[in-house]
PDB file of N, CA and C in Angstrom:
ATOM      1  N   UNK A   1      -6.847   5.923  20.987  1.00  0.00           N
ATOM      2  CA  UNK A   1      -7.817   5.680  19.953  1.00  0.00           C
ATOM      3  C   UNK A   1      -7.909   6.918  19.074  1.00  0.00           C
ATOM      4  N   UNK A   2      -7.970   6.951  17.867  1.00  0.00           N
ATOM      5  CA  UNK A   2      -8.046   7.780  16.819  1.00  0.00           C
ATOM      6  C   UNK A   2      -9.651   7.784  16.677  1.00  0.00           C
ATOM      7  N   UNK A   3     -10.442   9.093  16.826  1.00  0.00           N
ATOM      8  CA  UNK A   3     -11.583   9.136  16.467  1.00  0.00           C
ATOM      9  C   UNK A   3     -11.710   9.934  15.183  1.00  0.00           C
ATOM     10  N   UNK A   4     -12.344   9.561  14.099  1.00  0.00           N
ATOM     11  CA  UNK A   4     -12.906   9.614  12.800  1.00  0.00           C
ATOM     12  C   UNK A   4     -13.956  10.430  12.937  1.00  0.00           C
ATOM     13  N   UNK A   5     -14.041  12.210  12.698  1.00  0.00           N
ATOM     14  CA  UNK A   5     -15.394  12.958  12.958  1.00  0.00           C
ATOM     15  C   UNK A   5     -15.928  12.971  11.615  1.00  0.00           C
ATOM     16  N   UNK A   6     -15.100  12.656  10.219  1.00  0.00           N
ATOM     17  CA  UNK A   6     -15.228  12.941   8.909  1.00  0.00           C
ATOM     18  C   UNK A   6     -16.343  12.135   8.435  1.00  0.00           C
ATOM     19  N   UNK A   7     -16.995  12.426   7.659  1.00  0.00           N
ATOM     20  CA  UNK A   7     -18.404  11.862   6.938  1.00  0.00           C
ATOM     21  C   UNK A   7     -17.782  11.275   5.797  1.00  0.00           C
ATOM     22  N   UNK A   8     -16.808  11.245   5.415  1.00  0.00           N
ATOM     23  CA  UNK A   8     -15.972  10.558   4.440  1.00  0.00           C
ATOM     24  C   UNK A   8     -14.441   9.731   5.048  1.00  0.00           C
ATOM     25  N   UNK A   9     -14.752   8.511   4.730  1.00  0.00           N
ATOM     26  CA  UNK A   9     -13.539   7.723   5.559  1.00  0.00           C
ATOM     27  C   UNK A   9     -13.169   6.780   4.743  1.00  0.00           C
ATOM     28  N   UNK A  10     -11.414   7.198   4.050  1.00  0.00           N
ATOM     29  CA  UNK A  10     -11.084   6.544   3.033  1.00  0.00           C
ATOM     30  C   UNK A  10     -10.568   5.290   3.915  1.00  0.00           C
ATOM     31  N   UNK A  11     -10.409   3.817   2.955  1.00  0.00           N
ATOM     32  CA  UNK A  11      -9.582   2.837   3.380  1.00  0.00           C
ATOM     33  C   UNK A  11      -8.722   2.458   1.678  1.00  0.00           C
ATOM     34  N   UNK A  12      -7.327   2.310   1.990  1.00  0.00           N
ATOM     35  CA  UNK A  12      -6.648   2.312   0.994  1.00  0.00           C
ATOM     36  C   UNK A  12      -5.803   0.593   1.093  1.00  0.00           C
ATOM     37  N   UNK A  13      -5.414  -0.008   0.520  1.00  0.00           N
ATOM     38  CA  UNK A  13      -4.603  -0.851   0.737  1.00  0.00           C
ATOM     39  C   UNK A  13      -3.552  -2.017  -0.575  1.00  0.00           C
ATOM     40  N   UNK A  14      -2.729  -2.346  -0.363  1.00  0.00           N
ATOM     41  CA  UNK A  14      -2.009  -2.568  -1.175  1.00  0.00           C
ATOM     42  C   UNK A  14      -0.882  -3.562  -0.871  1.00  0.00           C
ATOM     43  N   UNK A  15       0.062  -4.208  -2.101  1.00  0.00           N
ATOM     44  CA  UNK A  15       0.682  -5.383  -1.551  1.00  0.00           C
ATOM     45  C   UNK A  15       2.233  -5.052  -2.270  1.00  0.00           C
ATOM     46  N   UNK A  16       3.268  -5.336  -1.293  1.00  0.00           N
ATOM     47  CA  UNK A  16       4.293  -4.978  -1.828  1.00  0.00           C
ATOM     48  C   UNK A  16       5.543  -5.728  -2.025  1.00  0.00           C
ATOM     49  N   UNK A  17       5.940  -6.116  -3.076  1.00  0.00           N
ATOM     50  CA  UNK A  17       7.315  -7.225  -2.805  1.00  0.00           C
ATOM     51  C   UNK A  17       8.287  -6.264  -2.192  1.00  0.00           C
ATOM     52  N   UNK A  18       9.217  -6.573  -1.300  1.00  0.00           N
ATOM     53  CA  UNK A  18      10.183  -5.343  -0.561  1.00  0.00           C
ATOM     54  C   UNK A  18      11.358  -5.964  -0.964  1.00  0.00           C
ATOM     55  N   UNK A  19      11.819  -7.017  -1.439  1.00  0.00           N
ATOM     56  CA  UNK A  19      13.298  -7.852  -2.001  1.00  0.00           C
ATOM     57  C   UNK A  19      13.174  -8.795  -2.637  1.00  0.00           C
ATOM     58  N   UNK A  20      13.953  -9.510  -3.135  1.00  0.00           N
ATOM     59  CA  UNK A  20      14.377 -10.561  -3.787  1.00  0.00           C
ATOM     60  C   UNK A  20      15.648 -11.032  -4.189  1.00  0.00           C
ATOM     61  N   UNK A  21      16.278 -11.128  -2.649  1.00  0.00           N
ATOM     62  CA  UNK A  21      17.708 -11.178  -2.900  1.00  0.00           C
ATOM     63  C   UNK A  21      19.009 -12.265  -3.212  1.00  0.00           C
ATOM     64  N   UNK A  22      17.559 -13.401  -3.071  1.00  0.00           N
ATOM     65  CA  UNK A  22      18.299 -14.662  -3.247  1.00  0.00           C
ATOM     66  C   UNK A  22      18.570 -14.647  -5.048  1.00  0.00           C
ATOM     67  N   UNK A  23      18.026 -13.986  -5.806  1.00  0.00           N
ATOM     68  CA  UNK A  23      18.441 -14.112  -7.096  1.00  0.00           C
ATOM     69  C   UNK A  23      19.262 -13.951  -7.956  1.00  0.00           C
ATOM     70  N   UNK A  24      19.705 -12.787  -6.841  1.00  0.00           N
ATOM     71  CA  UNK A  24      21.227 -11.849  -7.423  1.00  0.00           C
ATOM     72  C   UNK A  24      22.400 -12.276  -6.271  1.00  0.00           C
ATOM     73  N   UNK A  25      22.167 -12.804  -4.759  1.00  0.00           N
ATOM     74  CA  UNK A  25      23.180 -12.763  -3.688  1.00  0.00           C
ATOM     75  C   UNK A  25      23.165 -11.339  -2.672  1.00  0.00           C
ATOM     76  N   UNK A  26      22.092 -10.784  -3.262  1.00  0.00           N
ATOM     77  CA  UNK A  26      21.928  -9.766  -2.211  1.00  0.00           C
ATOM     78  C   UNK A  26      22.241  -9.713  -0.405  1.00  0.00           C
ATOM     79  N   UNK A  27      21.874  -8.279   0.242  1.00  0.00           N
ATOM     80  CA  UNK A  27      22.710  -8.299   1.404  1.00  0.00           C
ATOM     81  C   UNK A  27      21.596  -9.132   2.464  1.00  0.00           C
ATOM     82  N   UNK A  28      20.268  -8.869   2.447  1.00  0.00           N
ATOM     83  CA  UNK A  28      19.603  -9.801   2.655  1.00  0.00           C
ATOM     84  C   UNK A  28      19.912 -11.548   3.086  1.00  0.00           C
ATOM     85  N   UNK A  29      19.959 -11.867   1.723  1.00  0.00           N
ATOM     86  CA  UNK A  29      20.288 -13.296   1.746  1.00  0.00           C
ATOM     87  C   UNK A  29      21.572 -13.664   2.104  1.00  0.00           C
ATOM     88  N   UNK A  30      22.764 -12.827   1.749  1.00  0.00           N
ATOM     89  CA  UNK A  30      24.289 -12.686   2.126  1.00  0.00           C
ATOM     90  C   UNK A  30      24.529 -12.794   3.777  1.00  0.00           C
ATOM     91  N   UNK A  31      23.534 -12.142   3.733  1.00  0.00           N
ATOM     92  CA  UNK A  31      23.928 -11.809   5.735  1.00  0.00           C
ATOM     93  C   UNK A  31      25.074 -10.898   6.116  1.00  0.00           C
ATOM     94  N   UNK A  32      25.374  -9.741   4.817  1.00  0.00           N
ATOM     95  CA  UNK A  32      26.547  -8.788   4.868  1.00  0.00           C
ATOM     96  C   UNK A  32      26.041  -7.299   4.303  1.00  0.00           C
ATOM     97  N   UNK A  33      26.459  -6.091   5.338  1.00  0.00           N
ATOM     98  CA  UNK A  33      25.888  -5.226   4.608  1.00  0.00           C
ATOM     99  C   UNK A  33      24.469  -4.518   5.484  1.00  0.00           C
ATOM    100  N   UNK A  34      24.101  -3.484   5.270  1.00  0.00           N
ATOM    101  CA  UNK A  34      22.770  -3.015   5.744  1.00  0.00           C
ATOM    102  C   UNK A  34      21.543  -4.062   5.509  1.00  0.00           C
ATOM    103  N   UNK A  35      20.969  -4.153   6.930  1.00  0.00           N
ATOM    104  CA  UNK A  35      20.140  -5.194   6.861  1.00  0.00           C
ATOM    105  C   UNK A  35      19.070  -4.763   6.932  1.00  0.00           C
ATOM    106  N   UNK A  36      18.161  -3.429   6.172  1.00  0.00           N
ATOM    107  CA  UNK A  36      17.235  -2.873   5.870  1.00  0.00           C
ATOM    108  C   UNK A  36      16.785  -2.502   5.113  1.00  0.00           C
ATOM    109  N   UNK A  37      15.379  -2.366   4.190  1.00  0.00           N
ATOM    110  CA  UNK A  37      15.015  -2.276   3.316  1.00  0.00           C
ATOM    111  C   UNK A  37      13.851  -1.336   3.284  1.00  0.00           C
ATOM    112  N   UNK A  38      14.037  -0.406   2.540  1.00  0.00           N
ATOM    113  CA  UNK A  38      12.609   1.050   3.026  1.00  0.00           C
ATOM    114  C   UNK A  38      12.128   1.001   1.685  1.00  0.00           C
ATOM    115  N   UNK A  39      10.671   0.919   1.445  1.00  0.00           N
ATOM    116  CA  UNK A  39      10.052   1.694   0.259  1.00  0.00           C
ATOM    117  C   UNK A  39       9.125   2.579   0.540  1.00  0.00           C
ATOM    118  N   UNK A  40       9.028   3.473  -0.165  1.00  0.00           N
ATOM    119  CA  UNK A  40       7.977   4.672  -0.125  1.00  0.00           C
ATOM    120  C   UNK A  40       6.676   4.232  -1.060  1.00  0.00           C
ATOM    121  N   UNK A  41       5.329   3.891   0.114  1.00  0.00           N
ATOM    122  CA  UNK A  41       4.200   3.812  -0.404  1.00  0.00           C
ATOM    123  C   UNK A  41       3.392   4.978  -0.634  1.00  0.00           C
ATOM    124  N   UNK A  42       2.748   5.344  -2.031  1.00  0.00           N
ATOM    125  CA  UNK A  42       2.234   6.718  -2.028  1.00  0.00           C
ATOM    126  C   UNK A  42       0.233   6.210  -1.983  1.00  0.00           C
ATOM    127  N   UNK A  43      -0.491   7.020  -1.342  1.00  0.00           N
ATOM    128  CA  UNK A  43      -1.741   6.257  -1.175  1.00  0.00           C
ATOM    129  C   UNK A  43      -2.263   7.148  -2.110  1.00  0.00           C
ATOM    130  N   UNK A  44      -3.668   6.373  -2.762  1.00  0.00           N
ATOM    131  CA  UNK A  44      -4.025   6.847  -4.278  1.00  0.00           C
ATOM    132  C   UNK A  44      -4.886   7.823  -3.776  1.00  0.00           C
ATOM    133  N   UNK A  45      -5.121   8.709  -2.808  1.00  0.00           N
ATOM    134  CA  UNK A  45      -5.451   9.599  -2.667  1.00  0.00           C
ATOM    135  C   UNK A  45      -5.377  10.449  -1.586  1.00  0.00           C
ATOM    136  N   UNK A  46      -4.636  11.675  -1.282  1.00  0.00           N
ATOM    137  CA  UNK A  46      -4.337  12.106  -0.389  1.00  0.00           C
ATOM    138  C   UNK A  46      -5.389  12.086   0.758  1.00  0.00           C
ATOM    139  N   UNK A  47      -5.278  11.703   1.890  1.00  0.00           N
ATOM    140  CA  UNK A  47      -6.421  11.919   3.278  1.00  0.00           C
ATOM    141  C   UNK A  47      -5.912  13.210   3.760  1.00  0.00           C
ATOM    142  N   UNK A  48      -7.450  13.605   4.575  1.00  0.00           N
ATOM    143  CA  UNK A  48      -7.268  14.922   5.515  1.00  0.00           C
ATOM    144  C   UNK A  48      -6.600  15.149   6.451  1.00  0.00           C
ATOM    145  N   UNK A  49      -6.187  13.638   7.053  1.00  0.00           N
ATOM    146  CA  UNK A  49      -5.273  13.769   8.342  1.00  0.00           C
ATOM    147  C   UNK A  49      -4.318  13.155   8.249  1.00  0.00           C
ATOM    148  N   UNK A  50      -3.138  12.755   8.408  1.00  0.00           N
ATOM    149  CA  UNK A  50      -2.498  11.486   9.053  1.00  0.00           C
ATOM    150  C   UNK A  50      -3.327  10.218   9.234  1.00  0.00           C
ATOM    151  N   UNK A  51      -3.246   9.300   8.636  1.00  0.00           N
ATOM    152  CA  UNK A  51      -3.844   7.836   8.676  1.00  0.00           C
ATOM    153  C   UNK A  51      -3.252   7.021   9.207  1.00  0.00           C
ATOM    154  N   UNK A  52      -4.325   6.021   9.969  1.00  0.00           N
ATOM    155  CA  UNK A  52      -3.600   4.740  10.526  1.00  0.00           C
ATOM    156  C   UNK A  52      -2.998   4.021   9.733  1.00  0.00           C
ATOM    157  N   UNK A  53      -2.164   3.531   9.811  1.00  0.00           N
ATOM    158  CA  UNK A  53      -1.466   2.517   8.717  1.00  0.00           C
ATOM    159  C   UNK A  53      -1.007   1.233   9.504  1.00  0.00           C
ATOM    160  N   UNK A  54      -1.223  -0.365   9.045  1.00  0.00           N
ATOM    161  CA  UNK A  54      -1.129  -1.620   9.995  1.00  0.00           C
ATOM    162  C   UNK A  54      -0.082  -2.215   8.233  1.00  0.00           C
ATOM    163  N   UNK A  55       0.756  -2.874   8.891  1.00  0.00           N
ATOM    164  CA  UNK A  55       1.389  -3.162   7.798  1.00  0.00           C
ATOM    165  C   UNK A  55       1.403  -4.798   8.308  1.00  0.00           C
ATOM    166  N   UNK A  56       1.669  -5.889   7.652  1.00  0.00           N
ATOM    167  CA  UNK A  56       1.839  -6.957   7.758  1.00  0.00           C
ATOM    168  C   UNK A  56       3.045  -7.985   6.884  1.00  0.00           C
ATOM    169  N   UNK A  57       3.486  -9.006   6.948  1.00  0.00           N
ATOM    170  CA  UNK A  57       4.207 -10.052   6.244  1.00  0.00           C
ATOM    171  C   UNK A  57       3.508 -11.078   5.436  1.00  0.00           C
ATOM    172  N   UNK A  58       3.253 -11.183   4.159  1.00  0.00           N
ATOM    173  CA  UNK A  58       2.344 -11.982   3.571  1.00  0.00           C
ATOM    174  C   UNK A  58       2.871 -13.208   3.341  1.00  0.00           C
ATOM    175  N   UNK A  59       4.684 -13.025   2.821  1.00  0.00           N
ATOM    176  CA  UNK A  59       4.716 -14.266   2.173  1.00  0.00           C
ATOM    177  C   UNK A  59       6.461 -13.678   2.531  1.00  0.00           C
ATOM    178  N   UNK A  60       7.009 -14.786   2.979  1.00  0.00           N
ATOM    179  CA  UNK A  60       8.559 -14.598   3.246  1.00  0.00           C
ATOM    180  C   UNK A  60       9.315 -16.020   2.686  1.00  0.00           C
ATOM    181  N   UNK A  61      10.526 -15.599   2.951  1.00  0.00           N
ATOM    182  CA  UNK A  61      10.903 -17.317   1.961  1.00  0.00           C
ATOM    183  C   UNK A  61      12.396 -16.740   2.664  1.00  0.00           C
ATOM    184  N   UNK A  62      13.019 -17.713   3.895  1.00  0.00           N
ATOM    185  CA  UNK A  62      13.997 -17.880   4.801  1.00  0.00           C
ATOM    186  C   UNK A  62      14.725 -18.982   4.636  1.00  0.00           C
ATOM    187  N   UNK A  63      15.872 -18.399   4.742  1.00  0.00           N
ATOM    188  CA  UNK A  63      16.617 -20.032   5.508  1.00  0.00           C
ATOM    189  C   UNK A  63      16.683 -20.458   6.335  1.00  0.00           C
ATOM    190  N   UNK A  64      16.465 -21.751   6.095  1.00  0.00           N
ATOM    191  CA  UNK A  64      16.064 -22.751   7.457  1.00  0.00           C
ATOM    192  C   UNK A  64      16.779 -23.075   8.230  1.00  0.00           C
ATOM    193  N   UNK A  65      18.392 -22.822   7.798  1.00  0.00           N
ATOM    194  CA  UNK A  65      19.459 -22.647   8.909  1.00  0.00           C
ATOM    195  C   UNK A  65      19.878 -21.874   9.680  1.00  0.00           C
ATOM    196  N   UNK A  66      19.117 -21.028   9.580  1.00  0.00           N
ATOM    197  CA  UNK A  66      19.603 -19.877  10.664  1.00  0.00           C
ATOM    198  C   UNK A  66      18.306 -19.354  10.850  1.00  0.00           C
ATOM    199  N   UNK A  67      18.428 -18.491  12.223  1.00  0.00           N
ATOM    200  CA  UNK A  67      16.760 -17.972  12.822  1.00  0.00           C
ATOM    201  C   UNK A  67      15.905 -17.044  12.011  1.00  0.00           C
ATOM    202  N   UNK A  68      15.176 -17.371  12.056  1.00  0.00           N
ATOM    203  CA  UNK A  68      13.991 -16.049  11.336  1.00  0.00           C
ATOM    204  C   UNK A  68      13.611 -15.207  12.367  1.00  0.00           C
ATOM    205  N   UNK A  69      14.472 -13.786  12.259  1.00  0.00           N
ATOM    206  CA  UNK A  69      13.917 -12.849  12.804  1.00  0.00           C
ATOM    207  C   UNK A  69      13.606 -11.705  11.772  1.00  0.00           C
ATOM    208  N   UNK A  70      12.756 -11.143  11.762  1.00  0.00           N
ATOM    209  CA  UNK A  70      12.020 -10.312  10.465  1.00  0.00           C
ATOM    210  C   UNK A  70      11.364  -9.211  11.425  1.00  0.00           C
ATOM    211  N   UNK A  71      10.843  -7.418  11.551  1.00  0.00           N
ATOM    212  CA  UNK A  71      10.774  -6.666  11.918  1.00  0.00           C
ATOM    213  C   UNK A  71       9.645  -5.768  10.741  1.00  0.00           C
ATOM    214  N   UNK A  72       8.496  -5.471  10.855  1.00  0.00           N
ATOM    215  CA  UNK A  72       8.368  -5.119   9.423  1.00  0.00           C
ATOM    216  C   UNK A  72       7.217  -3.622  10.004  1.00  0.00           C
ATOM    217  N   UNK A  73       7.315  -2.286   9.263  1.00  0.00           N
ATOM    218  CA  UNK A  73       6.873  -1.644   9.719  1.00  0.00           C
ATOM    219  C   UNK A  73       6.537  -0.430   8.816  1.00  0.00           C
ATOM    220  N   UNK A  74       5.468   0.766   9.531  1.00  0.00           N
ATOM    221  CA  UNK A  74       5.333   1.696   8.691  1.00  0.00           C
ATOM    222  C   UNK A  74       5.894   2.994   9.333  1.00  0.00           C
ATOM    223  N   UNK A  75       6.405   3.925   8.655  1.00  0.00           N
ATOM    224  CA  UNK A  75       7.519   5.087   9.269  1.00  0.00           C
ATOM    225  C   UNK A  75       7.272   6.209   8.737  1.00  0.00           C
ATOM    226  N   UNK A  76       7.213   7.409   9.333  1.00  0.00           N
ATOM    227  CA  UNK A  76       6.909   8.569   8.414  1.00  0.00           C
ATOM    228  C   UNK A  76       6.066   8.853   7.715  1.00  0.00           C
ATOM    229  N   UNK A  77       4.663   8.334   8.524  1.00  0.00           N
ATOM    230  CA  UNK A  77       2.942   8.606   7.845  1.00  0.00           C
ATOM    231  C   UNK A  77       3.298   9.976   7.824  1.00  0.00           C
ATOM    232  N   UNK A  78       2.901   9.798   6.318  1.00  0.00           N
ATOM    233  CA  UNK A  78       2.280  11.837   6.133  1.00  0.00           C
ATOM    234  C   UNK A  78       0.653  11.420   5.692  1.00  0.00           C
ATOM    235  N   UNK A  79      -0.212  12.200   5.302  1.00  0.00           N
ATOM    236  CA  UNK A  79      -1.615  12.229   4.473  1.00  0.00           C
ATOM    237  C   UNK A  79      -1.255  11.988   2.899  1.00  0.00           C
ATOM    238  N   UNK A  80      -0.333  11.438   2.456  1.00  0.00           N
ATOM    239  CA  UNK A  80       0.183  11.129   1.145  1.00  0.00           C
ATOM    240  C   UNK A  80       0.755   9.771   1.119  1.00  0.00           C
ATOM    241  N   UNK A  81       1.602   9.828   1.828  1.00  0.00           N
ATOM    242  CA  UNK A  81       2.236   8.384   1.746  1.00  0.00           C
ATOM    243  C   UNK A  81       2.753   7.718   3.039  1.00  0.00           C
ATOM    244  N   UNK A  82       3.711   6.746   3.247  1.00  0.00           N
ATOM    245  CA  UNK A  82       4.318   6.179   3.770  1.00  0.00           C
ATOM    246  C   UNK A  82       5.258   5.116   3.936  1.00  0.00           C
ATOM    247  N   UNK A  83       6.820   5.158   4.567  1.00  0.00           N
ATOM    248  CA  UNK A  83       7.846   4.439   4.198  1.00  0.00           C
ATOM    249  C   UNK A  83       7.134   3.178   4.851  1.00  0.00           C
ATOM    250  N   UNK A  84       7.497   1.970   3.730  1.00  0.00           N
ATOM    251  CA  UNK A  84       7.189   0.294   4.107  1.00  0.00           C
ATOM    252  C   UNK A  84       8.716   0.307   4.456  1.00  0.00           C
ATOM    253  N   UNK A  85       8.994  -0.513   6.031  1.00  0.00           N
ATOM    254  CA  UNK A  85      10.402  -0.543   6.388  1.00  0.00           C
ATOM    255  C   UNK A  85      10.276  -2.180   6.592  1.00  0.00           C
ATOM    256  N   UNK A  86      11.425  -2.966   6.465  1.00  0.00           N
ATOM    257  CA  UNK A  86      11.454  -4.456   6.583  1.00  0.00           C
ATOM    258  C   UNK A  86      13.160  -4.333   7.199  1.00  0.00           C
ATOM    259  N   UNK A  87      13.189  -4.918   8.524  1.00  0.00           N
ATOM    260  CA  UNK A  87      14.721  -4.983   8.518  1.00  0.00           C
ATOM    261  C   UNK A  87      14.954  -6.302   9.546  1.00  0.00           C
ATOM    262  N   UNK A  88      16.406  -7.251   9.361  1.00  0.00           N
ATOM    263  CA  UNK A  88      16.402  -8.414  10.004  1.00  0.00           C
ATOM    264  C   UNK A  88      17.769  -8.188  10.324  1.00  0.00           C
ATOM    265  N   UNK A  89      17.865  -9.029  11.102  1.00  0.00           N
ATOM    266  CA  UNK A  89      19.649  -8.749  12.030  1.00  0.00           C
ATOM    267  C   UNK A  89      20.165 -10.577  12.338  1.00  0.00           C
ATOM    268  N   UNK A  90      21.427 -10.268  12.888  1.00  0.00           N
ATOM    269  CA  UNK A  90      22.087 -11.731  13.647  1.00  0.00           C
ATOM    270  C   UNK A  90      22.508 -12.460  12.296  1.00  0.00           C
ATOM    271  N   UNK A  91      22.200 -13.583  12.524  1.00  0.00           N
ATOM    272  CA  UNK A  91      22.532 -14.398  11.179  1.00  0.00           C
ATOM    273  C   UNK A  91      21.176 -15.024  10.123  1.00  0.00           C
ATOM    274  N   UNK A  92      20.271 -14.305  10.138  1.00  0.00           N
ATOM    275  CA  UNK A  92      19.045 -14.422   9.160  1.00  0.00           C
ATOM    276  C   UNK A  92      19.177 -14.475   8.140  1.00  0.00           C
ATOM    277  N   UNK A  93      18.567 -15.330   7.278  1.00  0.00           N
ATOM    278  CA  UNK A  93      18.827 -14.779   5.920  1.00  0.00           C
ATOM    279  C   UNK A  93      17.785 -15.107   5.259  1.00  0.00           C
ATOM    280  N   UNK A  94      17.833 -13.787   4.666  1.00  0.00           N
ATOM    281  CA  UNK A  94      16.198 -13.553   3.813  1.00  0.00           C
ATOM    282  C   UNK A  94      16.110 -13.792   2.702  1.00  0.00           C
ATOM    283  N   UNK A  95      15.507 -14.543   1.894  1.00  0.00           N
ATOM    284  CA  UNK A  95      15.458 -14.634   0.517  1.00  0.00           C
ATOM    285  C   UNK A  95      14.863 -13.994  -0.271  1.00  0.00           C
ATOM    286  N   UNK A  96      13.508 -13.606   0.182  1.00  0.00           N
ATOM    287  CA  UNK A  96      12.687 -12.386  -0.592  1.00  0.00           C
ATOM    288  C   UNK A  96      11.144 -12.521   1.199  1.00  0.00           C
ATOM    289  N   UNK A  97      10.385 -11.227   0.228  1.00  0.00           N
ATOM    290  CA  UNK A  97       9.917 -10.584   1.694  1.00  0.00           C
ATOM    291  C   UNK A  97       8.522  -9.592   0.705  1.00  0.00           C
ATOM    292  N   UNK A  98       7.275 -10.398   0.808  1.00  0.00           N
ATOM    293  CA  UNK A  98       6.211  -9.453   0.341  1.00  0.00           C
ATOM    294  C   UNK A  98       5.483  -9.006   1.456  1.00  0.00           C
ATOM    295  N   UNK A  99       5.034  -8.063   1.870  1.00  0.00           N
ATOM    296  CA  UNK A  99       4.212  -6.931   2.660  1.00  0.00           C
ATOM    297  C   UNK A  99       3.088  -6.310   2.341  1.00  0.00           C
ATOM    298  N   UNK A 100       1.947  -6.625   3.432  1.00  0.00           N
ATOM    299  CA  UNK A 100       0.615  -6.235   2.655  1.00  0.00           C
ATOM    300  C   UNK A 100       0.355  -5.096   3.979  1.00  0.00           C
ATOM    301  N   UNK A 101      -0.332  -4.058   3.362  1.00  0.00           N
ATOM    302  CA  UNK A 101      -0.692  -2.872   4.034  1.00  0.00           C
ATOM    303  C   UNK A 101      -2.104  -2.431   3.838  1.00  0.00           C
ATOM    304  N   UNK A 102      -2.446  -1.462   4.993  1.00  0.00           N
ATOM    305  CA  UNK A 102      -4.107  -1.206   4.685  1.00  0.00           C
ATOM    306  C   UNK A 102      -4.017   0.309   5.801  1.00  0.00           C
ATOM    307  N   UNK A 103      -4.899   1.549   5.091  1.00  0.00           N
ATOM    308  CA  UNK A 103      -4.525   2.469   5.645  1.00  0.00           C
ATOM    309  C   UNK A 103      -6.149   2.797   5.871  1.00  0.00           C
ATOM    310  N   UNK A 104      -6.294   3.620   6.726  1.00  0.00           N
ATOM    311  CA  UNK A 104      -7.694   3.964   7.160  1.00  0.00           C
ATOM    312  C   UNK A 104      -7.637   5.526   7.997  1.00  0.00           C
ATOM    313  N   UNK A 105      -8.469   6.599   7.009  1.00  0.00           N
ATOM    314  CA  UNK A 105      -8.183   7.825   7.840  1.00  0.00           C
ATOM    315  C   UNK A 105      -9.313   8.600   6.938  1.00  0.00           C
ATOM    316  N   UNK A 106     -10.072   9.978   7.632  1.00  0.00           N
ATOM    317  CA  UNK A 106     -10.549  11.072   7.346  1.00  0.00           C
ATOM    318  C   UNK A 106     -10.475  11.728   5.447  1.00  0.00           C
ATOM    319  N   UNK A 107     -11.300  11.668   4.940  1.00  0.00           N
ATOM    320  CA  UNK A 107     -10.973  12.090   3.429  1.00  0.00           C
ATOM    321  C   UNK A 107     -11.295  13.792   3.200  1.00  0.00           C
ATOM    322  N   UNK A 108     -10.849  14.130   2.857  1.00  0.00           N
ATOM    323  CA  UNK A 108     -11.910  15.827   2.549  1.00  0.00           C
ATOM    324  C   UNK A 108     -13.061  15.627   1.759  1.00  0.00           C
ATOM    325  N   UNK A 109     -14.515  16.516   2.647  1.00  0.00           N
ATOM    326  CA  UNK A 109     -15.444  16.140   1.811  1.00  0.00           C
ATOM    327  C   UNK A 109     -15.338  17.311   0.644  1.00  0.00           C
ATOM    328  N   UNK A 110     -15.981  16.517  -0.293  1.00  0.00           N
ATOM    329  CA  UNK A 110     -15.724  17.423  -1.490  1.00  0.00           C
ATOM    330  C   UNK A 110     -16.646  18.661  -1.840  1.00  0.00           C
ATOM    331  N   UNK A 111     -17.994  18.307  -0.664  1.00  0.00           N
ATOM    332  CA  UNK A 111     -18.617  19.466  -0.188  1.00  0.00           C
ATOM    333  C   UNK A 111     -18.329  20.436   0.772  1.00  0.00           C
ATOM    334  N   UNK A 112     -17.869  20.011   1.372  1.00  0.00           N
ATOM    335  CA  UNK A 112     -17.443  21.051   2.511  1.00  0.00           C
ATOM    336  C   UNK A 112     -16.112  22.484   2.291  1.00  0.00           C
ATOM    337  N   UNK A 113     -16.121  23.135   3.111  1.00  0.00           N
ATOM    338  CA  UNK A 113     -15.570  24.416   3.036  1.00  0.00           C
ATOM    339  C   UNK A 113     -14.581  24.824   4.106  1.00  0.00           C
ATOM    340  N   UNK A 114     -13.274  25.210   3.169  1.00  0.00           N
ATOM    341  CA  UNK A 114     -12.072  25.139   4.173  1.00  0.00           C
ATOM    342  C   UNK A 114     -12.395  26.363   4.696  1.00  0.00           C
ATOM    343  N   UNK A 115     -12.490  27.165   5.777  1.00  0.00           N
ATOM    344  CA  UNK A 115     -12.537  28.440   6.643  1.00  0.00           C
ATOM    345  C   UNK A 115     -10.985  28.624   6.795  1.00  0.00           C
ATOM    346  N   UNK A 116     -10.637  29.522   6.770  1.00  0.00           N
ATOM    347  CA  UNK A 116      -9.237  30.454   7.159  1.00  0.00           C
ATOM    348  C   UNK A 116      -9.251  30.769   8.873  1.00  0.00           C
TER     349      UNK A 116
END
């Protein structure tokens, strides 16, 4: 459990399309090629610590002939940002892939005083 001592506790959150590969034949939808997709989310305001970050799948659009396996995640929390990772394997094929995220962590108060 992450305990929150801060008197200021930001929550940030946001929605992200991560592909759209059925439009062009991408590797996604191809089923050829790196089957991963990273974006770098930057949060609109830096937190004091490292933040929780819960990422989710909002809206996916698969083919129905082959299995839906989908993996979707957050990587490399700093207090600034964090990589949105989406990656699928075997014979999946993804057509496009939106991701909704929500971050929750410690803010600096704007009163308080950094000590050395």
């Amino acid at each position: 459990m992450k305990r929150i001592s801060s008197g200021s506790i930001g929550v940030d959150q946001g929605s992200h399309i991560l592909f759209s590969d059925f439009a062009d034949g991408g590797m996604m939808w191809t089923g050829h090629g790196p089957r991963e997709s990273r974006h770098t989310v930057s949060f609109k305001e830096p937190y004091a610590e490292v933040p929780s970050v819960t990422v989710s799948i909002s809206m996916w659009d698969l083919d129905q002939k082959t299995n839906a396996r989908a993996d979707v995640s957050a990587e490399n929390i700093t207090a600034t940002c964090f990589e949105l990772v989406f990656r699928t394997w075997g014979d999946s094929r993804v057509a496009r892939i939106r991701a909704d995220w929500m971050s929750i962590g410690p803010l600096r108060d704007p009163d308080g005083w950094e000590l050395y």
